[in-house]
C-alpha atoms as a PDB file:
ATOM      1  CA  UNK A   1     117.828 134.478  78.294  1.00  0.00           C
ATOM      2  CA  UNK A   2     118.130 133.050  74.676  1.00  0.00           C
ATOM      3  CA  UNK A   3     116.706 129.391  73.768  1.00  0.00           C
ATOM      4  CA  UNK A   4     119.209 126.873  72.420  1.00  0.00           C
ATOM      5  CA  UNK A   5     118.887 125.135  69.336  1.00  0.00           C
ATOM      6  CA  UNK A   6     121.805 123.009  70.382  1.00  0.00           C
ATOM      7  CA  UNK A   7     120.763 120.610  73.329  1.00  0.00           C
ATOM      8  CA  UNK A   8     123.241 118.926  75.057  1.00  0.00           C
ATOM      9  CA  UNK A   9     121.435 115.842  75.060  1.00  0.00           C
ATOM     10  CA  UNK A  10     118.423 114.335  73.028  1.00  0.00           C
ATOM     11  CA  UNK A  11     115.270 112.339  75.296  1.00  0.00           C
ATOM     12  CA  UNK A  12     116.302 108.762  75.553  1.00  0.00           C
ATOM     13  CA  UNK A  13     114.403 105.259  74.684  1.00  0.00           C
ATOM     14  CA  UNK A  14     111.869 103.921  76.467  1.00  0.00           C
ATOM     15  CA  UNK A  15     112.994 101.448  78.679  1.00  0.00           C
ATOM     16  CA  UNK A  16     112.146  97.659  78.405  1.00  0.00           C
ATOM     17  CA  UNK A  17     110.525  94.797  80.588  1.00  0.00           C
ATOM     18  CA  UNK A  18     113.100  92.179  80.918  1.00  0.00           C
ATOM     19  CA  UNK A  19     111.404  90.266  84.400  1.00  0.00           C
ATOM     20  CA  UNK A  20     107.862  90.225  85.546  1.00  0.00           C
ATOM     21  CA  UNK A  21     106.314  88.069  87.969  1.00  0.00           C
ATOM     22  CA  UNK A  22     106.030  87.517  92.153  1.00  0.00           C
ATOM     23  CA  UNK A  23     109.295  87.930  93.862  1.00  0.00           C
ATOM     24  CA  UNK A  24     108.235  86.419  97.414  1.00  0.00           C
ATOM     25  CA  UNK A  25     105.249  85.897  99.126  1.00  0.00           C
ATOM     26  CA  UNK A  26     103.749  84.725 102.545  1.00  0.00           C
ATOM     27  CA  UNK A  27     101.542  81.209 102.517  1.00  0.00           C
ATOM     28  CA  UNK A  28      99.656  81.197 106.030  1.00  0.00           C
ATOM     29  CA  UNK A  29      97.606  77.944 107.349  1.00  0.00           C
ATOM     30  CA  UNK A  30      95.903  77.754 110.724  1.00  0.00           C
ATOM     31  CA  UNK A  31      95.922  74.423 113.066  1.00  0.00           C
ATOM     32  CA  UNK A  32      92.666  73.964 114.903  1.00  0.00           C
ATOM     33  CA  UNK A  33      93.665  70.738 116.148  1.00  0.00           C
ATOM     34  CA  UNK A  34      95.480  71.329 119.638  1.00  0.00           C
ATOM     35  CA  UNK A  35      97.582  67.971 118.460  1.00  0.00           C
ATOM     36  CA  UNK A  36      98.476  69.397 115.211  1.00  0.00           C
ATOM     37  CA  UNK A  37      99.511  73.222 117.150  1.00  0.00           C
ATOM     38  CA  UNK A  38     101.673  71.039 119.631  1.00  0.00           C
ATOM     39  CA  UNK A  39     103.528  69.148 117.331  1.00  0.00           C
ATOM     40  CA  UNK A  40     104.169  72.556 114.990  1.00  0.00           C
ATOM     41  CA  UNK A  41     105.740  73.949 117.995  1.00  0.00           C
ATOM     42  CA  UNK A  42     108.193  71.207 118.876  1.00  0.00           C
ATOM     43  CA  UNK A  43     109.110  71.025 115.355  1.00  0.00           C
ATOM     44  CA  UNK A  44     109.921  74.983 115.024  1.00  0.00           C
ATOM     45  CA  UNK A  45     111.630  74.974 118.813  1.00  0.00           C
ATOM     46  CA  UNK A  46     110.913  78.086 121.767  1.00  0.00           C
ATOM     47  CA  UNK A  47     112.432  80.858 118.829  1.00  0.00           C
ATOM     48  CA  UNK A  48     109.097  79.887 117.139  1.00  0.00           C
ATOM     49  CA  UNK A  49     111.079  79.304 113.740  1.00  0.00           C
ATOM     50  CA  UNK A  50     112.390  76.641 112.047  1.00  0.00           C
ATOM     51  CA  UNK A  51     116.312  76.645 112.266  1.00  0.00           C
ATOM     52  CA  UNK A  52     116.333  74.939 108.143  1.00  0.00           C
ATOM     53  CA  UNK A  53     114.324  76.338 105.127  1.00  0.00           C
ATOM     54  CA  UNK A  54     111.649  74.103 103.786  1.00  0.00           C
ATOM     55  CA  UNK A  55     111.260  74.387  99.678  1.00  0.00           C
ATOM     56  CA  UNK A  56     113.573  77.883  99.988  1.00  0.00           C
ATOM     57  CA  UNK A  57     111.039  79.550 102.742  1.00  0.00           C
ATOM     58  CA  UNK A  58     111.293  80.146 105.782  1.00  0.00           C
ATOM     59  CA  UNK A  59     108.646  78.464 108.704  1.00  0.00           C
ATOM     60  CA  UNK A  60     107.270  79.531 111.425  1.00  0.00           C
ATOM     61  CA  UNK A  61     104.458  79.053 114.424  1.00  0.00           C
ATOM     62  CA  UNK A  62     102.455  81.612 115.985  1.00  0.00           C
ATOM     63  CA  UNK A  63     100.848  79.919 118.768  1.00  0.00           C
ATOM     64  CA  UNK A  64      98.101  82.728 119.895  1.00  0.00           C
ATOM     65  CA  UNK A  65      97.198  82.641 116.440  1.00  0.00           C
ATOM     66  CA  UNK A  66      97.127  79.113 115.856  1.00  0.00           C
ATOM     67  CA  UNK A  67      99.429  80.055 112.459  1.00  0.00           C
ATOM     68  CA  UNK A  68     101.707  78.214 110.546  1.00  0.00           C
ATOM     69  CA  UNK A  69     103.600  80.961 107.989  1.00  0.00           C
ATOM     70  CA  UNK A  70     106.131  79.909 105.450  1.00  0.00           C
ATOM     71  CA  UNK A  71     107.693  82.730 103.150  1.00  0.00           C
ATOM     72  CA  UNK A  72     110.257  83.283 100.319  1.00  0.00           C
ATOM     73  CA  UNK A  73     110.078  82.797  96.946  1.00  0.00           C
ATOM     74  CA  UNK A  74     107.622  80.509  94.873  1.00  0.00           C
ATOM     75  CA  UNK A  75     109.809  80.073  91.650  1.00  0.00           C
ATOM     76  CA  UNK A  76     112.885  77.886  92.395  1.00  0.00           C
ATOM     77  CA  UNK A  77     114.900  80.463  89.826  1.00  0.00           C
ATOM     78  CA  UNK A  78     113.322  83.981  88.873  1.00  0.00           C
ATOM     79  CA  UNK A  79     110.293  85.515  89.392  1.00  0.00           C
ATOM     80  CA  UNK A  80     106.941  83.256  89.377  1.00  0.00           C
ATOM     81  CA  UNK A  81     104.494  83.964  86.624  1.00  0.00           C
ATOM     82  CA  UNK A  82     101.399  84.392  88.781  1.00  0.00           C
ATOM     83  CA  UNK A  83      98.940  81.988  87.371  1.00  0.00           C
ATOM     84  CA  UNK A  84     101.955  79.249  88.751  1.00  0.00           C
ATOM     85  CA  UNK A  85     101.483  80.359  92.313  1.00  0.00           C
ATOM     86  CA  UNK A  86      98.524  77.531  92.651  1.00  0.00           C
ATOM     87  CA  UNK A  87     100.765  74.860  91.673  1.00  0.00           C
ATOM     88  CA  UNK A  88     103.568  76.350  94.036  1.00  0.00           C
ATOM     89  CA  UNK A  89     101.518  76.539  96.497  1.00  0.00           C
ATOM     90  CA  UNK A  90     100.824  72.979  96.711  1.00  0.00           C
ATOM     91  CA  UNK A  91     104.295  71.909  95.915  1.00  0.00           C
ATOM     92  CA  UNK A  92     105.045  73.723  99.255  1.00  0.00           C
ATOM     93  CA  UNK A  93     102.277  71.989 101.055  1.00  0.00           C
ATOM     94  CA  UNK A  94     104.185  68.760  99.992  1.00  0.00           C
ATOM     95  CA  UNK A  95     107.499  69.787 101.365  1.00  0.00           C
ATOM     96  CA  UNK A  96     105.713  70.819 105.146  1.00  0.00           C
ATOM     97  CA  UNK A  97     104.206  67.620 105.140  1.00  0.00           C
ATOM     98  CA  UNK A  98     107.611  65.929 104.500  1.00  0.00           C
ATOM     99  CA  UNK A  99     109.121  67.812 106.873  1.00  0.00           C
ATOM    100  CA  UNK A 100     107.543  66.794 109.203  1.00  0.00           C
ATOM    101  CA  UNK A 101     104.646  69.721 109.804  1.00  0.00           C
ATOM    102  CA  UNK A 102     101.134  69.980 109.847  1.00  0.00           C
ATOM    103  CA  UNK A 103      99.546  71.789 107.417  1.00  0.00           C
ATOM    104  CA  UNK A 104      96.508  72.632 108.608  1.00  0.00           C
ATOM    105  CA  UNK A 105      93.667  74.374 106.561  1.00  0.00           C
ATOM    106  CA  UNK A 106      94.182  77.378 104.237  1.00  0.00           C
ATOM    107  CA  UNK A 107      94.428  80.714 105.820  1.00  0.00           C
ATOM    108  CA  UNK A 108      94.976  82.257 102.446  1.00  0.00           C
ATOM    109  CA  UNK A 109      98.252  84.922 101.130  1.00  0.00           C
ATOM    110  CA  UNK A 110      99.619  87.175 104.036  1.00  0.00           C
ATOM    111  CA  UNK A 111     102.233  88.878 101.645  1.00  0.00           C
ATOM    112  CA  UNK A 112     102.959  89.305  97.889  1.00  0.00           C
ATOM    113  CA  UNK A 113     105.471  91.269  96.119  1.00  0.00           C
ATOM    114  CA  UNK A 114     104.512  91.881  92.267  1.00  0.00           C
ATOM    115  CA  UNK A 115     107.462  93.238  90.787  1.00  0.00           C
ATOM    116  CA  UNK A 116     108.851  94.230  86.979  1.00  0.00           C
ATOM    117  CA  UNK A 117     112.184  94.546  86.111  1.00  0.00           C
ATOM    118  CA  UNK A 118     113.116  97.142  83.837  1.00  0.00           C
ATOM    119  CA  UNK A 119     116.209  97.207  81.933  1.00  0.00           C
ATOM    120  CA  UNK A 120     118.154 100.749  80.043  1.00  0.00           C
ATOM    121  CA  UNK A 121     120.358 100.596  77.126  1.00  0.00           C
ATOM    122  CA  UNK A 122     122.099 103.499  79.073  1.00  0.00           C
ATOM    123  CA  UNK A 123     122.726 102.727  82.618  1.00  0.00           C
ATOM    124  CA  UNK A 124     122.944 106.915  83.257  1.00  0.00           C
ATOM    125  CA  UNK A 125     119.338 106.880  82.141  1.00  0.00           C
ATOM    126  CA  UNK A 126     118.113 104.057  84.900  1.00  0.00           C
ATOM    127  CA  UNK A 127     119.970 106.438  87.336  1.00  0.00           C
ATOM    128  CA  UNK A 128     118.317 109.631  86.228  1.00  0.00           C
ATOM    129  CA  UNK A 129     114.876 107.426  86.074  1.00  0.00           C
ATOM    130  CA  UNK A 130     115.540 106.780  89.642  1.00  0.00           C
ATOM    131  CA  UNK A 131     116.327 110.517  91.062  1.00  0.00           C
ATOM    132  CA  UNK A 132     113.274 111.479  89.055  1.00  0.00           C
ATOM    133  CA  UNK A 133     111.183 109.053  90.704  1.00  0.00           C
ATOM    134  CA  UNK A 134     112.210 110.346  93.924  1.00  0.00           C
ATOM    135  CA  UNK A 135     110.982 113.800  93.195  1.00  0.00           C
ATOM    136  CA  UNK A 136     108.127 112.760  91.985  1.00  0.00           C
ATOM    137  CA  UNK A 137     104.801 113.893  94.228  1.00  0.00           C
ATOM    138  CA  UNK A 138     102.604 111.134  94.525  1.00  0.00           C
ATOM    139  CA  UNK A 139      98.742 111.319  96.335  1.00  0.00           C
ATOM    140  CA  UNK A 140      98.505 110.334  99.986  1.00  0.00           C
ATOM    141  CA  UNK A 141     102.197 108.869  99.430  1.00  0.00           C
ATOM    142  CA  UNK A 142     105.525 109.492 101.092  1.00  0.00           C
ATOM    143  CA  UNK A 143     108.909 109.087  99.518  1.00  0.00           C
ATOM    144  CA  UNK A 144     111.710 107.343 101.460  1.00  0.00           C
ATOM    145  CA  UNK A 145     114.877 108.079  99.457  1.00  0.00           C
ATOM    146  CA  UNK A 146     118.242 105.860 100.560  1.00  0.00           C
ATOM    147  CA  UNK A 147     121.230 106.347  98.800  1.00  0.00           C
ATOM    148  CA  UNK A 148     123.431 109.554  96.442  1.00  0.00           C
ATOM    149  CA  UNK A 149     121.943 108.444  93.779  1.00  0.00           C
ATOM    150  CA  UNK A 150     119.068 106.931  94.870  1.00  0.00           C
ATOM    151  CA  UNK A 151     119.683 103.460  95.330  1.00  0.00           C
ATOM    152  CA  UNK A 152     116.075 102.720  96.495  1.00  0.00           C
ATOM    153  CA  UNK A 153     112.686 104.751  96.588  1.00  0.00           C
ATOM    154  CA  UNK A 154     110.076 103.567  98.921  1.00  0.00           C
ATOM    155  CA  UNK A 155     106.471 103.996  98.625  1.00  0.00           C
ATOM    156  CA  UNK A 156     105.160 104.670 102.241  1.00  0.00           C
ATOM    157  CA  UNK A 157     101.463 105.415 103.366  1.00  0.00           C
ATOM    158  CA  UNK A 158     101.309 108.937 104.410  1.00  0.00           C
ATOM    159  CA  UNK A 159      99.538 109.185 107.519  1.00  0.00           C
ATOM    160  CA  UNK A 160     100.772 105.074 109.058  1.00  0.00           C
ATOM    161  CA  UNK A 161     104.807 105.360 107.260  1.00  0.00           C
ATOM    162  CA  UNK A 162     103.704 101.200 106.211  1.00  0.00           C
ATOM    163  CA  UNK A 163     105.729 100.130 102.847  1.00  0.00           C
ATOM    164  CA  UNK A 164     103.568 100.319 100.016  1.00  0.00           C
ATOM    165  CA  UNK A 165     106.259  99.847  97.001  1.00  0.00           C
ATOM    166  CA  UNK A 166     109.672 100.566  96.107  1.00  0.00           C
ATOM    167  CA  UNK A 167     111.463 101.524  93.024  1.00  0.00           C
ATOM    168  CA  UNK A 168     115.294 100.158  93.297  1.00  0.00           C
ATOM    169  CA  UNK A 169     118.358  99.403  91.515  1.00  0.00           C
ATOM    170  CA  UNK A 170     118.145  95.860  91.085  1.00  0.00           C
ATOM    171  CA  UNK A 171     121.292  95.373  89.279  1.00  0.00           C
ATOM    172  CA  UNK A 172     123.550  97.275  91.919  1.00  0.00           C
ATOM    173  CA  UNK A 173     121.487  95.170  94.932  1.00  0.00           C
ATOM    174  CA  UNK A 174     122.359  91.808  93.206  1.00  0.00           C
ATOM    175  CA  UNK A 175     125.656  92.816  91.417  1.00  0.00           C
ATOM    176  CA  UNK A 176     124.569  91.602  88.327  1.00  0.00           C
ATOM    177  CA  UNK A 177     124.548  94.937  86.106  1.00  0.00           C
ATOM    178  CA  UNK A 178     125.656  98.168  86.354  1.00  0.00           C
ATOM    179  CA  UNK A 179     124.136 100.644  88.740  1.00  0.00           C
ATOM    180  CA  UNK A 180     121.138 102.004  86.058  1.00  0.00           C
ATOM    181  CA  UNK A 181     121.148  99.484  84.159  1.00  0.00           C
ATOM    182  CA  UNK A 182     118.106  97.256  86.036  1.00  0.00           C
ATOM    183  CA  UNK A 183     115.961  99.063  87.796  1.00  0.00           C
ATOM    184  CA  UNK A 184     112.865  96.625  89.414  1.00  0.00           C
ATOM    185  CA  UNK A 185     109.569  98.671  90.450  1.00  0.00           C
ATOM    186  CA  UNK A 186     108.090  96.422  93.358  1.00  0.00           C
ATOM    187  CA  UNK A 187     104.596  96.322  94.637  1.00  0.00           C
ATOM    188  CA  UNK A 188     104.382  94.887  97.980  1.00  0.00           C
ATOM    189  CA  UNK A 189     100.982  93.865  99.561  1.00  0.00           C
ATOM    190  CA  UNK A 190     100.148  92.935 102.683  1.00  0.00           C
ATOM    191  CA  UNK A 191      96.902  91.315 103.673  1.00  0.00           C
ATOM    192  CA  UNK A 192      95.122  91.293 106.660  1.00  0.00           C
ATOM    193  CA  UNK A 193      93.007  88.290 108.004  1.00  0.00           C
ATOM    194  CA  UNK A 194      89.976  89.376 106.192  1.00  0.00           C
ATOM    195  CA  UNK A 195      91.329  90.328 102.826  1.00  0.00           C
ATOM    196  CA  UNK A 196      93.501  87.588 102.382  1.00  0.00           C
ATOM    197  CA  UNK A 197      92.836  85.791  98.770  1.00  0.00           C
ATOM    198  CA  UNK A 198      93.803  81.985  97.892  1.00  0.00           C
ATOM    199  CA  UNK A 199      96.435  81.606  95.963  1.00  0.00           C
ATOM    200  CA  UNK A 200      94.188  80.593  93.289  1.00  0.00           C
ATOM    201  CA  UNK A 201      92.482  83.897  93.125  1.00  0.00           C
ATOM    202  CA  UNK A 202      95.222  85.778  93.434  1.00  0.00           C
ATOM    203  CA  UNK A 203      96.698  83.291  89.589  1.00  0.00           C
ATOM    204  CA  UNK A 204      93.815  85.023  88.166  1.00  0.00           C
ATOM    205  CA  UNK A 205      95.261  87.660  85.749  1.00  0.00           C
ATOM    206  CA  UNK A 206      92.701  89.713  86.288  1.00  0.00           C
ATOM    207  CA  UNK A 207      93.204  89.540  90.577  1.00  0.00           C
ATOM    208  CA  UNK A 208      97.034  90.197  89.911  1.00  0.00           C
ATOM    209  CA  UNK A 209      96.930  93.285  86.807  1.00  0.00           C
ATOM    210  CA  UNK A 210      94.399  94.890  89.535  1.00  0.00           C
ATOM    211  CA  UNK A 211      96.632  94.894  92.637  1.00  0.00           C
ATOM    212  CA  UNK A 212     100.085  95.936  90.393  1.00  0.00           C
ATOM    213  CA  UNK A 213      97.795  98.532  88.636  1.00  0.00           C
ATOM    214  CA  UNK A 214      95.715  99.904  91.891  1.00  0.00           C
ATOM    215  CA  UNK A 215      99.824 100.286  93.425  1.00  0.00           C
ATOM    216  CA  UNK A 216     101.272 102.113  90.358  1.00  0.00           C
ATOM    217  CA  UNK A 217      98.803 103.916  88.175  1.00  0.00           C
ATOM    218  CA  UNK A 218      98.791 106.715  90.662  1.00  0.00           C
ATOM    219  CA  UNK A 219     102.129 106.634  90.074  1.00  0.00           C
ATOM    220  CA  UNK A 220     102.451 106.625  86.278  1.00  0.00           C
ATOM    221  CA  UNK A 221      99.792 109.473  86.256  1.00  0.00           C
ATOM    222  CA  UNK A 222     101.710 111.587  88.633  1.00  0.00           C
ATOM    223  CA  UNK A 223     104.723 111.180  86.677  1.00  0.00           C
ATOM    224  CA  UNK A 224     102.504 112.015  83.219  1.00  0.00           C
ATOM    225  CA  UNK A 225     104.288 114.884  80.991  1.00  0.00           C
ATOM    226  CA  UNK A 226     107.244 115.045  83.416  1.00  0.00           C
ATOM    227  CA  UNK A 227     110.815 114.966  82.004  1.00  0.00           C
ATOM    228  CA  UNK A 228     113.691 113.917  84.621  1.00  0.00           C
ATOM    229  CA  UNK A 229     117.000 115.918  83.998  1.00  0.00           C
ATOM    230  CA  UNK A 230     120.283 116.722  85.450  1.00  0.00           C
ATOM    231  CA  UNK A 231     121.389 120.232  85.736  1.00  0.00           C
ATOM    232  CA  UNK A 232     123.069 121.012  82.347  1.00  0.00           C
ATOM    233  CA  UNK A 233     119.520 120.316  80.463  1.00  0.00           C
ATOM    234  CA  UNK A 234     117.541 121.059  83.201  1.00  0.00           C
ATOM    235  CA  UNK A 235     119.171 124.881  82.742  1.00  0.00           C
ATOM    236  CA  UNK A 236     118.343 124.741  79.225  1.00  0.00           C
ATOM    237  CA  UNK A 237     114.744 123.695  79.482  1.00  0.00           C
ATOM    238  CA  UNK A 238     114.069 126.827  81.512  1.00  0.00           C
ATOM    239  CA  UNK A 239     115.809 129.066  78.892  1.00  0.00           C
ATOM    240  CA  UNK A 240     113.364 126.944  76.309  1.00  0.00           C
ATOM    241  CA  UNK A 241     110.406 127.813  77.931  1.00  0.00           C
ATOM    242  CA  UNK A 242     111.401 131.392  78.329  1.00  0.00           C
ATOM    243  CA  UNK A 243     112.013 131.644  74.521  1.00  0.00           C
ATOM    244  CA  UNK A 244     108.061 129.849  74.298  1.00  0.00           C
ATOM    245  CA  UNK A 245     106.706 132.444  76.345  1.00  0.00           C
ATOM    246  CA  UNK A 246     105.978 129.265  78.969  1.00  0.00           C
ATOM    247  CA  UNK A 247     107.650 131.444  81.806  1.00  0.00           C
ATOM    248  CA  UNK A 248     108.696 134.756  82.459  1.00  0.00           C
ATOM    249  CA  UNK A 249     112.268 135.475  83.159  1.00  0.00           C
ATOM    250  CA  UNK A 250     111.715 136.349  86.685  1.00  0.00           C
ATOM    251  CA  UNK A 251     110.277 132.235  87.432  1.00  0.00           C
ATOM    252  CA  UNK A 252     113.452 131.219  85.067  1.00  0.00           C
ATOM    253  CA  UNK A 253     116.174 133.370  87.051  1.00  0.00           C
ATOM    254  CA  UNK A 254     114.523 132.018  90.481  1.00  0.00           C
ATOM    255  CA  UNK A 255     114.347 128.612  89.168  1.00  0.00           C
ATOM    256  CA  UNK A 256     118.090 128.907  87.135  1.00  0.00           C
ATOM    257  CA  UNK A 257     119.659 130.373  90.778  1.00  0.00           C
ATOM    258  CA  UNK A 258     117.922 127.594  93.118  1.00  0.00           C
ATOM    259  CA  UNK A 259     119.060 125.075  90.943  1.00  0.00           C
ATOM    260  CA  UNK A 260     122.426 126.464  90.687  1.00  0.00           C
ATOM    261  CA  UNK A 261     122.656 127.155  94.503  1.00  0.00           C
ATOM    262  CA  UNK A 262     121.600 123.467  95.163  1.00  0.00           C
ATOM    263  CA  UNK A 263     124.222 121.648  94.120  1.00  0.00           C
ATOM    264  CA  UNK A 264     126.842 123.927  95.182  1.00  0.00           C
ATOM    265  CA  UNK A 265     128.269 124.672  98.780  1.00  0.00           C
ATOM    266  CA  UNK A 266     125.801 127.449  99.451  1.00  0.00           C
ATOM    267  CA  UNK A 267     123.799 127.399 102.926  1.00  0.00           C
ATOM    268  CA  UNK A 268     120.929 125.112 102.572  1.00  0.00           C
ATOM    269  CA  UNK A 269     117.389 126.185 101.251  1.00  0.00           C
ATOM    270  CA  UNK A 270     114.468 126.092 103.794  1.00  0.00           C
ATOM    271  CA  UNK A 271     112.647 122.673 103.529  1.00  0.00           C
ATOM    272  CA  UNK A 272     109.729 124.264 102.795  1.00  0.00           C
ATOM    273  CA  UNK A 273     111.536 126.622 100.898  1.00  0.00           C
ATOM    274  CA  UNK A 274     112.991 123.852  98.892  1.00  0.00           C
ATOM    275  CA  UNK A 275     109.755 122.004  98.717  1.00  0.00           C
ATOM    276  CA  UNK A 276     108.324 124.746  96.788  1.00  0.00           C
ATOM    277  CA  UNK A 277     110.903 125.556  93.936  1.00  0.00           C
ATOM    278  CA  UNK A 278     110.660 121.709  92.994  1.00  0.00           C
ATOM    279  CA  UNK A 279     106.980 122.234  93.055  1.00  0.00           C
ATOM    280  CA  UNK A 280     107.132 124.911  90.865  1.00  0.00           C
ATOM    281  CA  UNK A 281     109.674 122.628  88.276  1.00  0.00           C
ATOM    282  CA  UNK A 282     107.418 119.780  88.286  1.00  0.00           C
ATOM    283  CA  UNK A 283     104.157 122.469  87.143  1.00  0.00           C
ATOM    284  CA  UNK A 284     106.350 123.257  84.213  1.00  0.00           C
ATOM    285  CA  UNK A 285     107.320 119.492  83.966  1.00  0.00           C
ATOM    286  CA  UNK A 286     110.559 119.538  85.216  1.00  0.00           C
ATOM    287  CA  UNK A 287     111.857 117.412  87.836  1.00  0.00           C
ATOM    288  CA  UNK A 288     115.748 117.871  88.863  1.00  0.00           C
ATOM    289  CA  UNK A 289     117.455 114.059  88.405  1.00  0.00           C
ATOM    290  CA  UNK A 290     119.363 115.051  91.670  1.00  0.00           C
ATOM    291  CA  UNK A 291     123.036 114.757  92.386  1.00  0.00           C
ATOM    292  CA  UNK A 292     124.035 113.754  88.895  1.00  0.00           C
ATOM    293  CA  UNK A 293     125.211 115.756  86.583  1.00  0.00           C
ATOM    294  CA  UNK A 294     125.928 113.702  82.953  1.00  0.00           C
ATOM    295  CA  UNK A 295     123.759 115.670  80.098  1.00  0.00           C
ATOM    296  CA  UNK A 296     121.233 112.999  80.555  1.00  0.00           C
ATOM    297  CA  UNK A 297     117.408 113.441  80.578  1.00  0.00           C
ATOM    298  CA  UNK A 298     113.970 110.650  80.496  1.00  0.00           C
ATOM    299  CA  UNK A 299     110.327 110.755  80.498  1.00  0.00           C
ATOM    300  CA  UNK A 300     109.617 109.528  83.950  1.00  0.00           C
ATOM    301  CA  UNK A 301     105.927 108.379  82.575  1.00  0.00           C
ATOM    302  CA  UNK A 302     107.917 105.847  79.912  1.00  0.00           C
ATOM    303  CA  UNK A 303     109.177 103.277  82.416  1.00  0.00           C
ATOM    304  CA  UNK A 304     106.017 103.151  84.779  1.00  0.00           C
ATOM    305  CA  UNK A 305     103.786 102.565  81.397  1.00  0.00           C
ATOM    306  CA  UNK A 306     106.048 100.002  80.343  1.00  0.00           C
ATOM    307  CA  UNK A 307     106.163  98.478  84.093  1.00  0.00           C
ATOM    308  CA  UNK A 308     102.333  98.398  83.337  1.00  0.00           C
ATOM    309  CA  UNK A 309     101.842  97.232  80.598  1.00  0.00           C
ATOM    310  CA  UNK A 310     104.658  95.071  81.113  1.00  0.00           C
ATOM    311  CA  UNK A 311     102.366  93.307  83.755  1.00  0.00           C
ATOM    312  CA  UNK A 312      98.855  93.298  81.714  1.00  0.00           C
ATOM    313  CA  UNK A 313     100.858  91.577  78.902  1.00  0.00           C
ATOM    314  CA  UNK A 314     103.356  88.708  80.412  1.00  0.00           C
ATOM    315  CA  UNK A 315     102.159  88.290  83.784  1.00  0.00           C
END
């Protein structure tokens, strides 16, 4: 097995940040006054929610809790640049009041969803971005994959399955680009009663960089000196590392024939079977950008640095 000095294709740009900022959130206020809980519930009706939006979100009453929730999205147009969500905050305080609901006193931020959009001068190399990222093993995190290509990659919690992030084709979702061309990585937190923040801690830059960065560092790291490719190059990276004495020719024909056998009609690997050989890929950092099959390849670390730093530098 011979290297080539002709690739097929050369590793693509880095991909830029064309959208940062919160997506939609969750305001929650409680009503300790049994007038103020009465008249919330009237106003929502038995289904507990209001039929109309109020300021774009969507209200609601949960009487055992003595909660008032409203959530959607705190910029009018866009994202929200998170030192706004203060302002938005009490802009949406206005509109309850004028609709005729209590407001109650400050429960803090049940949900927030921290998101960066990131945008490829080749749409095939969003799509390859996004099979990689579904390969990718992250620590005490599950992958949900939907779609051939992935459409969407969620984060989940390993042991509870609760959404942690996704990684999705933003452009295909609101048919506004190409599918590959936008590609929006997605933090979504949920707070508990006793680690809710204000929405004025949460403006803080330094409140919102930690809660994108605590979601997707592990994420960038894990993807560190991996290269996402479809099978043409991913064939000819093997043969590469032969030539560099980085593998032996028995790992490259196992690796070369699973690869192969994947993608064709051949009985299915094992799982665990399976499991392993992409294992063994991502050790040599290699991660199959699964069903396509373009001469396309990218650094999967490139766009999560750039979500990053994305977020440290405009949010």
């Amino acid at each position: 097995m011979a290297s080539s000095n002709s690739h097929l294709a050369a590793k693509n740009g880095r991909p830029s940040a064309v959208e940062v900022g919160i997506d939609t959130w969750r305001i929650v206020r409680y009503l300790d006054d049994d007038r103020e809980l009465r008249k919330a519930c009237v106003r929502v009706g038995p289904a507990g929610i209001l039929p109309e939006k109020v300021a774009g979100h969507r209200v609601g009453v949960l009487p055992a809790h003595r909660m008032l929730w409203a959530e959607g999205h705190p910029a009018v147009e866009g994202l929200a640049p998170p030192a706004t969500l203060h302002e938005a905050e009490e802009r949406l305080l206005d509109a309850l009041a004028d609709a005729g609901l209590p407001v109650g006193r400050a429960g803090g931020i049940g949900r927030l969803d921290q998101t960066v959009t990131l945008e490829f001068d080749d749409p095939r190399e969003g799509l390859c971005f996004m099979a990689g990222i579904a390969a990718v093993d992250v620590p005490r995190v599950k992958p949900a994959v939907y779609g051939r290509p992935p459409e969407t990659v969620y984060f989940l919690a390993e042991r509870s399955g609760r959404k942690l992030a996704r990684v999705y084709d933003k452009g295909a979702e609101s048919n506004t680009a190409p599918p590959g061309r936008l590609v929006r990585l997605e933090n979504q937190s949920r707070f508990g009663k006793e680690a809710r923040m204000s929405s004025e801690t949460i403006s803080s830059s330094q409140v919102s960089e930690s809660l994108f960065k605590a979601r997707f560092a592990p994420v960038a790291a894990s993807c560190d000196g991996l290269t996402a490719a479809t099978l043409p190059l991913l064939a000819e990276r093997v043969a590469d590392k032969v030539a560099d004495g980085k593998m032996t020719y028995r790992q490259a024909e196992r690796l070369i024939g699973f690869l192969v056998l994947k993608g064709q009609k051949a009985p299915r690997y094992a799982p665990r079977t399976e499991r392993r050989r992409m294992a063994e890929l991502r050790e040599h950092g290699l991660v199959l950008a699964d069903p396509l099959t373009d001469p396309i390849e990218v650094d999967l670390a490139d766009g999560i640095e750039e979500a990053l730093a994305a977020w440290t530098r405009d949010a």
